[in-house]
PDB file of N, CA and C in Angstrom:
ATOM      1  N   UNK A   1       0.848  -1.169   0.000  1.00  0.00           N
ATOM      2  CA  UNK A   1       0.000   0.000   0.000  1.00  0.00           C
ATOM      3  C   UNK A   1       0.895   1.234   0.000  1.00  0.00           C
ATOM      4  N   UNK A   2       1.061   1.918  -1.171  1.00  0.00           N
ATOM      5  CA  UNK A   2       1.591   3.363  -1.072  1.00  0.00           C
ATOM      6  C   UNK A   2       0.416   4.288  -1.259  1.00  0.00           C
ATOM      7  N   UNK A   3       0.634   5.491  -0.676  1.00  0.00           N
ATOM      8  CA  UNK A   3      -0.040   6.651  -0.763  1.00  0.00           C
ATOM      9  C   UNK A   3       0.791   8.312  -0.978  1.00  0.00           C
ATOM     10  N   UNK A   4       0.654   8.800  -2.396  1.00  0.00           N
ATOM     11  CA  UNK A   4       1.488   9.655  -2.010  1.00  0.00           C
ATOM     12  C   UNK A   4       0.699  11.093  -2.361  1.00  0.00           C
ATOM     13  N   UNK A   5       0.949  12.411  -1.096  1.00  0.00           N
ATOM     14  CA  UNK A   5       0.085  13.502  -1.616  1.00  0.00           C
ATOM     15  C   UNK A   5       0.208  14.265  -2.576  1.00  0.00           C
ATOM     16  N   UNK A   6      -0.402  14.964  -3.575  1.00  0.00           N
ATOM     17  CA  UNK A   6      -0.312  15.352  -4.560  1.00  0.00           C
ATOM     18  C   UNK A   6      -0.811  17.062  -4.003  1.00  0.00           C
ATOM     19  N   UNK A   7      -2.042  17.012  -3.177  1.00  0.00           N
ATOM     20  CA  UNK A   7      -2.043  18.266  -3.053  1.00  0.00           C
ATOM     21  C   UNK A   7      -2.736  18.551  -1.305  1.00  0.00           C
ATOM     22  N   UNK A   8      -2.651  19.989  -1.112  1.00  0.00           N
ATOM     23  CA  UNK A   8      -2.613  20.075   0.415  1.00  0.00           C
ATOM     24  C   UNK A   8      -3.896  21.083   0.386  1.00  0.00           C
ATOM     25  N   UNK A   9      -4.910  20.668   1.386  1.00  0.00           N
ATOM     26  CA  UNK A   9      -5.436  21.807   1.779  1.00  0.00           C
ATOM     27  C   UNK A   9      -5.879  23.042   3.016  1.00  0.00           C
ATOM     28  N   UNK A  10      -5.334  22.003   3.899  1.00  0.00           N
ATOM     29  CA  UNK A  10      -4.906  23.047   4.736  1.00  0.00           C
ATOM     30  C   UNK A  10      -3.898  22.465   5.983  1.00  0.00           C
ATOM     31  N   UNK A  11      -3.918  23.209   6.892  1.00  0.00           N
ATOM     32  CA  UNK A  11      -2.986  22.758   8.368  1.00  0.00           C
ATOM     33  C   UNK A  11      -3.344  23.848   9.043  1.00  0.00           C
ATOM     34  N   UNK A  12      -4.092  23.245  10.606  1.00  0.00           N
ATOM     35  CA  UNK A  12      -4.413  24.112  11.401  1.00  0.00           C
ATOM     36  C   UNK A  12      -3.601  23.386  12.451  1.00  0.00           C
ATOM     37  N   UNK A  13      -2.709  23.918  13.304  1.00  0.00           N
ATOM     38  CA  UNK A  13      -2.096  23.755  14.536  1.00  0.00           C
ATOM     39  C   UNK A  13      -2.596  24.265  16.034  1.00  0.00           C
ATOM     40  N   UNK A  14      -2.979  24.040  16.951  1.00  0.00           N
ATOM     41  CA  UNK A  14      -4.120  24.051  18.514  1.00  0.00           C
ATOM     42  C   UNK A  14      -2.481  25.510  19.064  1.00  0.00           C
ATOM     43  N   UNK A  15      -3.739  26.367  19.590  1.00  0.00           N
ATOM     44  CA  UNK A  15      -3.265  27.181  20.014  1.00  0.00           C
ATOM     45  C   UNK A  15      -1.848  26.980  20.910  1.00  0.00           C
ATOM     46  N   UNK A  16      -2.158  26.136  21.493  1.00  0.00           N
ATOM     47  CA  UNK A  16      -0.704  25.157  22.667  1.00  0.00           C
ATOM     48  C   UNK A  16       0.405  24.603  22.132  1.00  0.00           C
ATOM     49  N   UNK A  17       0.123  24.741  20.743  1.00  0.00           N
ATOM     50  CA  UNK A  17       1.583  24.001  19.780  1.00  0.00           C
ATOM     51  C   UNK A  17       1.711  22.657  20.431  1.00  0.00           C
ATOM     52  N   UNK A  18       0.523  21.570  21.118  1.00  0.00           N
ATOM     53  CA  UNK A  18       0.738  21.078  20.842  1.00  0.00           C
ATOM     54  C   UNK A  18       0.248  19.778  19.582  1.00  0.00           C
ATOM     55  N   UNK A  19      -0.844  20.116  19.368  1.00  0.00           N
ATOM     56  CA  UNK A  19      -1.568  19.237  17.979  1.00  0.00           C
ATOM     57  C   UNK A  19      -1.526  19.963  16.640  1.00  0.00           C
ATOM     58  N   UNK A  20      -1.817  18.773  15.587  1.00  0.00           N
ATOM     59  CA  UNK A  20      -1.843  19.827  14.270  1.00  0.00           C
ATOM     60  C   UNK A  20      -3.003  18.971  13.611  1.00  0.00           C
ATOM     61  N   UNK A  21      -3.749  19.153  12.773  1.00  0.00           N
ATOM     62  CA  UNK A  21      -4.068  18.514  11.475  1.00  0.00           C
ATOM     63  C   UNK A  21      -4.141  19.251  10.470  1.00  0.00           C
ATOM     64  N   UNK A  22      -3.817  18.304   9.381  1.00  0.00           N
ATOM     65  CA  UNK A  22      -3.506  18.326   7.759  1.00  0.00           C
ATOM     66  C   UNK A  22      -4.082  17.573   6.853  1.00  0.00           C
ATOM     67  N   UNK A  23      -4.684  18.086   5.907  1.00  0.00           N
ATOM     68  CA  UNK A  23      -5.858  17.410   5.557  1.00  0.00           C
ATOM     69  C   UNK A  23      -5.222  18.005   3.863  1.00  0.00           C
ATOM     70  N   UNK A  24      -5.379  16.637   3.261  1.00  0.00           N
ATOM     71  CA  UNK A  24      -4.962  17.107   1.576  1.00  0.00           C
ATOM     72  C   UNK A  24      -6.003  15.794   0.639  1.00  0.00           C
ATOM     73  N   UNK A  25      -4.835  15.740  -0.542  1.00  0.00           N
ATOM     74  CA  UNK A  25      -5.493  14.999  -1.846  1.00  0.00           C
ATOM     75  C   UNK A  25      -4.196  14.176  -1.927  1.00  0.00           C
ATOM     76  N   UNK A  26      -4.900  12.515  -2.474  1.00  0.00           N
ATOM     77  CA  UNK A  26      -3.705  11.854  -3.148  1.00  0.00           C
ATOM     78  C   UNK A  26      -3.856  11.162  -3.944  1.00  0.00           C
ATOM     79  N   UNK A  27      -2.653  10.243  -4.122  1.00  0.00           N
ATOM     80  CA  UNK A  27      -3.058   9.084  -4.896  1.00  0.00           C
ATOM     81  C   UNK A  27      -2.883   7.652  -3.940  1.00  0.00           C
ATOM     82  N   UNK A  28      -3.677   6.676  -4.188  1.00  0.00           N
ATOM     83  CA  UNK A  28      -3.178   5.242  -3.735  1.00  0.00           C
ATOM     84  C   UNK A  28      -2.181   4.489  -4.797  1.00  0.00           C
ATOM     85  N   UNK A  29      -1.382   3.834  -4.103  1.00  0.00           N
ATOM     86  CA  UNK A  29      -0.869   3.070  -5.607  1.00  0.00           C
ATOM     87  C   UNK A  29      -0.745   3.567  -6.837  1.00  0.00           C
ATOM     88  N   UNK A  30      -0.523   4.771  -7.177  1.00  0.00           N
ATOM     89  CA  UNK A  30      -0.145   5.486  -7.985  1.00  0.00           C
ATOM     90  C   UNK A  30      -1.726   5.569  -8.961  1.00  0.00           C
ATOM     91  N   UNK A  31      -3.113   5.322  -8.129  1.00  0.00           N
ATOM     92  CA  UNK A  31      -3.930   5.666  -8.725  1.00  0.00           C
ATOM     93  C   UNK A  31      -5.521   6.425  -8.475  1.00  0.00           C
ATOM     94  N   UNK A  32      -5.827   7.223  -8.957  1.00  0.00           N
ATOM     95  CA  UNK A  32      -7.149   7.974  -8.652  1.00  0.00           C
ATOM     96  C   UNK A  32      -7.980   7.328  -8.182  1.00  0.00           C
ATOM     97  N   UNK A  33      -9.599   7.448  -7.438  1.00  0.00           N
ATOM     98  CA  UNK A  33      -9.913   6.775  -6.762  1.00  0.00           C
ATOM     99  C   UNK A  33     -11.079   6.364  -7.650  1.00  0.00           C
ATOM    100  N   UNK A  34     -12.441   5.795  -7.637  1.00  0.00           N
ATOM    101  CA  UNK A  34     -12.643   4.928  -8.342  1.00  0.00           C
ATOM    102  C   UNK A  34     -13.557   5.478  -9.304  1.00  0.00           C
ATOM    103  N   UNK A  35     -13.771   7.036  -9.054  1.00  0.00           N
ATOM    104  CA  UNK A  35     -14.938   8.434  -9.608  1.00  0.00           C
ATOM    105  C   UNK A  35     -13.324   8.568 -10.418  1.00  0.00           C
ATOM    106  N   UNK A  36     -12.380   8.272 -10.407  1.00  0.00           N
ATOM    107  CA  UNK A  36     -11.034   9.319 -11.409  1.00  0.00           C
ATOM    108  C   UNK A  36     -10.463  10.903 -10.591  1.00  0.00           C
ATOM    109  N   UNK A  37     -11.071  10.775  -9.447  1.00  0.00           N
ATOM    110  CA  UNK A  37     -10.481  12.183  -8.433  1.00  0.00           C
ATOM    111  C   UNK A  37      -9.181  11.466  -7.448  1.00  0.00           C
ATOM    112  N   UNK A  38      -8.451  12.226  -6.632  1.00  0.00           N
ATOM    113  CA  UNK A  38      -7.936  11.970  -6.166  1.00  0.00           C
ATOM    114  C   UNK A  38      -8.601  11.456  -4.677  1.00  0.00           C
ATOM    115  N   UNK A  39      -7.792  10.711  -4.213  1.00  0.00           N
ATOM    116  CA  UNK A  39      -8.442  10.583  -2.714  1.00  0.00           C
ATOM    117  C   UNK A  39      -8.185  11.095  -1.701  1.00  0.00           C
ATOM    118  N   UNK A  40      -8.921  11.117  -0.611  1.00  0.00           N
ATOM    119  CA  UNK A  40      -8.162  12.301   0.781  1.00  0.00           C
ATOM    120  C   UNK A  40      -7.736  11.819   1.598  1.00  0.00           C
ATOM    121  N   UNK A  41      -7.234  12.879   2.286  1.00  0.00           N
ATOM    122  CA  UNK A  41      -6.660  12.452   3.471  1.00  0.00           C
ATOM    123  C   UNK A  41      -6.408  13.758   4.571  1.00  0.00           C
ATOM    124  N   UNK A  42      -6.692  12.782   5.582  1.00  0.00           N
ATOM    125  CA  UNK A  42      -6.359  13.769   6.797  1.00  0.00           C
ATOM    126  C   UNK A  42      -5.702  13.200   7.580  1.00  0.00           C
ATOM    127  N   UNK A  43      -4.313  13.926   8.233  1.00  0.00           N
ATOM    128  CA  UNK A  43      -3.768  13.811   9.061  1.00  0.00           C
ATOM    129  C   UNK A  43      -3.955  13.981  10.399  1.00  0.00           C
ATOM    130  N   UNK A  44      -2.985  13.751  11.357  1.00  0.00           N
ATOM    131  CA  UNK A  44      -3.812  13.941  13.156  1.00  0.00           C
ATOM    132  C   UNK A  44      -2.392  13.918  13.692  1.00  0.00           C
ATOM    133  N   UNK A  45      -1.573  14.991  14.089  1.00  0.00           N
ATOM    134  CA  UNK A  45      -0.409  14.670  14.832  1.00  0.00           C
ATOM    135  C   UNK A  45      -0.260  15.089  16.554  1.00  0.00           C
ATOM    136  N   UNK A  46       0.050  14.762  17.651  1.00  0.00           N
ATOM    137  CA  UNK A  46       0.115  15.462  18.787  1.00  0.00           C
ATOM    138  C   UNK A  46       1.648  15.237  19.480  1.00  0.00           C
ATOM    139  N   UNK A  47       2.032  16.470  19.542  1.00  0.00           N
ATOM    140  CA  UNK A  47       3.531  16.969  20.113  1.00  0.00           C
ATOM    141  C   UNK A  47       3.404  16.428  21.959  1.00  0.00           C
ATOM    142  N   UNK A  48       3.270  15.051  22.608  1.00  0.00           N
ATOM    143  CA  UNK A  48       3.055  15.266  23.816  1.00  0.00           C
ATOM    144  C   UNK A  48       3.848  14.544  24.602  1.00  0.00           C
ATOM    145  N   UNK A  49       3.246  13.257  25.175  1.00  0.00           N
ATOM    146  CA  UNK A  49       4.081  12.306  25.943  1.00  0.00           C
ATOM    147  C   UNK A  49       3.045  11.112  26.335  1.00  0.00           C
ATOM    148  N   UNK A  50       2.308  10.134  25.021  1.00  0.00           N
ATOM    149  CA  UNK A  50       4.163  10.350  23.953  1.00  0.00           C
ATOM    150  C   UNK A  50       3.006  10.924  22.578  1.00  0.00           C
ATOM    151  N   UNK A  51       4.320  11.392  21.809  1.00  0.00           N
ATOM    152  CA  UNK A  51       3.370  11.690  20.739  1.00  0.00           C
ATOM    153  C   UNK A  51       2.987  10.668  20.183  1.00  0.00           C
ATOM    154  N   UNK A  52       2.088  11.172  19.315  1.00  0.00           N
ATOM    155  CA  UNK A  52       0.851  10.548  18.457  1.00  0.00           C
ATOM    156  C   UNK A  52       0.442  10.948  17.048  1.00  0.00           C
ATOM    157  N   UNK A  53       0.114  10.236  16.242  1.00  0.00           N
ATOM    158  CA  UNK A  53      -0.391  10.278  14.976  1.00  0.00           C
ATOM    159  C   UNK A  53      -1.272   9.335  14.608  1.00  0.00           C
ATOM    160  N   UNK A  54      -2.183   9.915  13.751  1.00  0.00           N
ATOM    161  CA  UNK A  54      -3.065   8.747  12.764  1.00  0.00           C
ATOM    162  C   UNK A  54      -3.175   9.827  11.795  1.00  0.00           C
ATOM    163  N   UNK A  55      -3.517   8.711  10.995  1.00  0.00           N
ATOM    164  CA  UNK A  55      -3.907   8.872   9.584  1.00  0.00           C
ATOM    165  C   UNK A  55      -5.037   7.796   8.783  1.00  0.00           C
ATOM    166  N   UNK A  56      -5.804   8.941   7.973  1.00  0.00           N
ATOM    167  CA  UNK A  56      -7.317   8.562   7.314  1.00  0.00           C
ATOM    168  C   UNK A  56      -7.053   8.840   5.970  1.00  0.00           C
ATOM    169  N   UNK A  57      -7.505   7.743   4.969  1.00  0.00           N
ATOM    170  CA  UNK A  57      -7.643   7.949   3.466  1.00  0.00           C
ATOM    171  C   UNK A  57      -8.497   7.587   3.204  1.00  0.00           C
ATOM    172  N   UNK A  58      -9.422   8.327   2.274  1.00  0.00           N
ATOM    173  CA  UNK A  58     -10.836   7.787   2.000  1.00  0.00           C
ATOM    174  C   UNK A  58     -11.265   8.405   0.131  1.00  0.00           C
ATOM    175  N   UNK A  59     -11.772   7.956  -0.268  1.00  0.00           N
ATOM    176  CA  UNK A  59     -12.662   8.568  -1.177  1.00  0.00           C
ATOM    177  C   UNK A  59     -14.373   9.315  -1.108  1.00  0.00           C
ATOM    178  N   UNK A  60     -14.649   9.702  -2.051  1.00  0.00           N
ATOM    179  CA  UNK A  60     -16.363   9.896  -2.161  1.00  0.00           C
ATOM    180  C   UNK A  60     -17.277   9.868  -3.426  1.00  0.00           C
ATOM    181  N   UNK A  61     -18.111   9.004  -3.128  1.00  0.00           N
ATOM    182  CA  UNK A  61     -18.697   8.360  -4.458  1.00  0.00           C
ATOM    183  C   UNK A  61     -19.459   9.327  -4.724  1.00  0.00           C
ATOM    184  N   UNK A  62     -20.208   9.376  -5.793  1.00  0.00           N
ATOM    185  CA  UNK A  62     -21.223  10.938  -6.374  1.00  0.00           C
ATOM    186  C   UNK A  62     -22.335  10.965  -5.637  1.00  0.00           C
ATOM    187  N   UNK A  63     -22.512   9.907  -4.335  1.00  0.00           N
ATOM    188  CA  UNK A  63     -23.690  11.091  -3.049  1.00  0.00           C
ATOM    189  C   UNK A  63     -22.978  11.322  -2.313  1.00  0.00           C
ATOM    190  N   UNK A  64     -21.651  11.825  -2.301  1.00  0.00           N
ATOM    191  CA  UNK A  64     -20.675  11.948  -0.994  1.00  0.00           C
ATOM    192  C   UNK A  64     -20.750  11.217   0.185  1.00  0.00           C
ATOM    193  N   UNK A  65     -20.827  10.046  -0.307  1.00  0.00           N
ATOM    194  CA  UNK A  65     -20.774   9.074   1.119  1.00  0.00           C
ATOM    195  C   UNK A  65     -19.210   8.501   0.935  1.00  0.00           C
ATOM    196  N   UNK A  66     -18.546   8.409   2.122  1.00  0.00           N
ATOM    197  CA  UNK A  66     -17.445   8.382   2.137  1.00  0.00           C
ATOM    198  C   UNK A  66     -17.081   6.802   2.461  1.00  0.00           C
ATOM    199  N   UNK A  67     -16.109   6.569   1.647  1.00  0.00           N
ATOM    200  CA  UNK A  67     -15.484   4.943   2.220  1.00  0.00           C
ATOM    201  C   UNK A  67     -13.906   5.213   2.233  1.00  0.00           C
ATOM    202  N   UNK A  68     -13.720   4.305   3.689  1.00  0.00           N
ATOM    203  CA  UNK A  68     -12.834   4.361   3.954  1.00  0.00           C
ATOM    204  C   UNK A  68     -11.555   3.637   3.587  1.00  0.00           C
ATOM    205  N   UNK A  69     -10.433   3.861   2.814  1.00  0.00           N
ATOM    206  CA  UNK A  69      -9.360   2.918   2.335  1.00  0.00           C
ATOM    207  C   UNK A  69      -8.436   2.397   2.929  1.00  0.00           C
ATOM    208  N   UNK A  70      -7.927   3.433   4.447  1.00  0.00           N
ATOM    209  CA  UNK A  70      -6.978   3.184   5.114  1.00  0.00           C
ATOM    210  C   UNK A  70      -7.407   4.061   6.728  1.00  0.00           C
ATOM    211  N   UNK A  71      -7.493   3.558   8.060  1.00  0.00           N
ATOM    212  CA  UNK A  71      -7.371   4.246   8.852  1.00  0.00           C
ATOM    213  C   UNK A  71      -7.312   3.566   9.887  1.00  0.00           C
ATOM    214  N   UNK A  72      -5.738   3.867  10.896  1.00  0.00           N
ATOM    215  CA  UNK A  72      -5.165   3.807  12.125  1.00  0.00           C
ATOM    216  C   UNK A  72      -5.911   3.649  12.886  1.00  0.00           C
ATOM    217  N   UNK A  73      -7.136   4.314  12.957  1.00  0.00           N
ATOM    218  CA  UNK A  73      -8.190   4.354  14.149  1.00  0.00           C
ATOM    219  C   UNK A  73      -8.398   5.104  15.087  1.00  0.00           C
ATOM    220  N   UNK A  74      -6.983   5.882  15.131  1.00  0.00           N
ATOM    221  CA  UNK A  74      -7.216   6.672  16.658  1.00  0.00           C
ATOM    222  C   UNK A  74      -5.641   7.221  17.052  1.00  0.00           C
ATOM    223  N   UNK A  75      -5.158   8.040  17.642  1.00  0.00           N
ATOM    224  CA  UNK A  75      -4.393   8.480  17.654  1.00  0.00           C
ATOM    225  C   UNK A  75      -3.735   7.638  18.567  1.00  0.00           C
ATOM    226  N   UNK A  76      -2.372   6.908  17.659  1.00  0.00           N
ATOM    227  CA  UNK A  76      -1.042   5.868  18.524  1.00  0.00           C
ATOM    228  C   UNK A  76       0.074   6.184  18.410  1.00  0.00           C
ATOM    229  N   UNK A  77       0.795   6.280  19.826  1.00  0.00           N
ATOM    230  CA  UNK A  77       1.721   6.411  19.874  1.00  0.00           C
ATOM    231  C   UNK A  77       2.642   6.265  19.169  1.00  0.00           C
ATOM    232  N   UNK A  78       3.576   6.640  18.542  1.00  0.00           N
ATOM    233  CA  UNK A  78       4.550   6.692  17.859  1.00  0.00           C
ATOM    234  C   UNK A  78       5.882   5.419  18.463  1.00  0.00           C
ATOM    235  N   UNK A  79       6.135   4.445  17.294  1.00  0.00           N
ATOM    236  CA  UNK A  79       7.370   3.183  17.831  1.00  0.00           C
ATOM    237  C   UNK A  79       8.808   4.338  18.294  1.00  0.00           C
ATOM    238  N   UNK A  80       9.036   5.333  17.458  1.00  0.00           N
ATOM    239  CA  UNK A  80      10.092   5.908  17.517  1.00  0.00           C
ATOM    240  C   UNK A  80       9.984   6.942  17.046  1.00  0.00           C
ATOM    241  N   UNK A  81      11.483   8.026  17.058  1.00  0.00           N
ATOM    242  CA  UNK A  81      11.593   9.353  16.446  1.00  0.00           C
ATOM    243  C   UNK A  81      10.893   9.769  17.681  1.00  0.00           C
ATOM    244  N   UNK A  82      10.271  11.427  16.634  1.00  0.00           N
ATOM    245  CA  UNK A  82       9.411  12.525  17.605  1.00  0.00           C
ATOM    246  C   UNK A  82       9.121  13.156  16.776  1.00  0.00           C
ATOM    247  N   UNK A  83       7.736  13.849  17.056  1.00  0.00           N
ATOM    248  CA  UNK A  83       6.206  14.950  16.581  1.00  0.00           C
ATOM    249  C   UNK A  83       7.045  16.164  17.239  1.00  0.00           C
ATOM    250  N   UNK A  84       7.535  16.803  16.447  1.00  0.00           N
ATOM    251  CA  UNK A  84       7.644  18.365  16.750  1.00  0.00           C
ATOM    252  C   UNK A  84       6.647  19.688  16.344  1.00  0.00           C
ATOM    253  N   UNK A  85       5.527  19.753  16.225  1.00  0.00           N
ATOM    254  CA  UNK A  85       4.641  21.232  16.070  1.00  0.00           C
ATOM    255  C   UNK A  85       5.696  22.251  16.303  1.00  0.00           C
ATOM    256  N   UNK A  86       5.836  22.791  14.894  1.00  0.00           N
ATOM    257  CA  UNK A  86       6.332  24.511  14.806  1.00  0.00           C
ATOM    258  C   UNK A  86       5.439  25.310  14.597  1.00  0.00           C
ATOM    259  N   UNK A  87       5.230  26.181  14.906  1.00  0.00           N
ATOM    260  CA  UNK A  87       4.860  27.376  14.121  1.00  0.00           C
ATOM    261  C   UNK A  87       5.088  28.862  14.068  1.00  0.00           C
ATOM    262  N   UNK A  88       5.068  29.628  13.205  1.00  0.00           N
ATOM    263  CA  UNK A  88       5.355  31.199  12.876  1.00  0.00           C
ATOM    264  C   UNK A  88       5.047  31.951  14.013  1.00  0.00           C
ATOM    265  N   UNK A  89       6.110  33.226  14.093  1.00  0.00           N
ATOM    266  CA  UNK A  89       5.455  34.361  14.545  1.00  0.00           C
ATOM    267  C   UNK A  89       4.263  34.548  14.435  1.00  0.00           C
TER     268      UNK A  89
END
């Protein structure tokens, strides 16, 4: 299973620096989803102890009901590394 993003639409980060989500467009397997659009995705990261991530990929058929292709379930701890939240002045 590869997934790679093609496009982004936003990133909102929690006033506390410490959560973010990121929510874009991709491809699976190097292919559109089963309408010929790309598929989505939203991210879920938390800067804490310990950090955390999940991740959701889904499509939407032409009544916008959504099915799901890939999802973690819930925000899990991370095996290794570290979630750093930056953000701007």
């Amino acid at each position: 299973f590869t997934f790679r993003s093609t496009a982004y639409d936003w990133l909102v980060v929690s006033k506390d620096k410490v959560t973010a989500q990121f929510k874009g467009s991709g491809m699976v397997n190097g292919a559109l989803d089963p309408n010929g659009k790309a598929y989505k995705f939203m991210l879920w990261a938390g800067d804490s102890t310990p950090d955390t991530f999940r991740i959701r990929i889904w499509w939407e058929d032409e009544n916008g009901v959504e099915h799901d292709v890939y999802d973690n379930g819930f925000n899990q701890a991370i095996g290794g590394g570290s979630i750093v939240v930056h953000t701007g002045k």
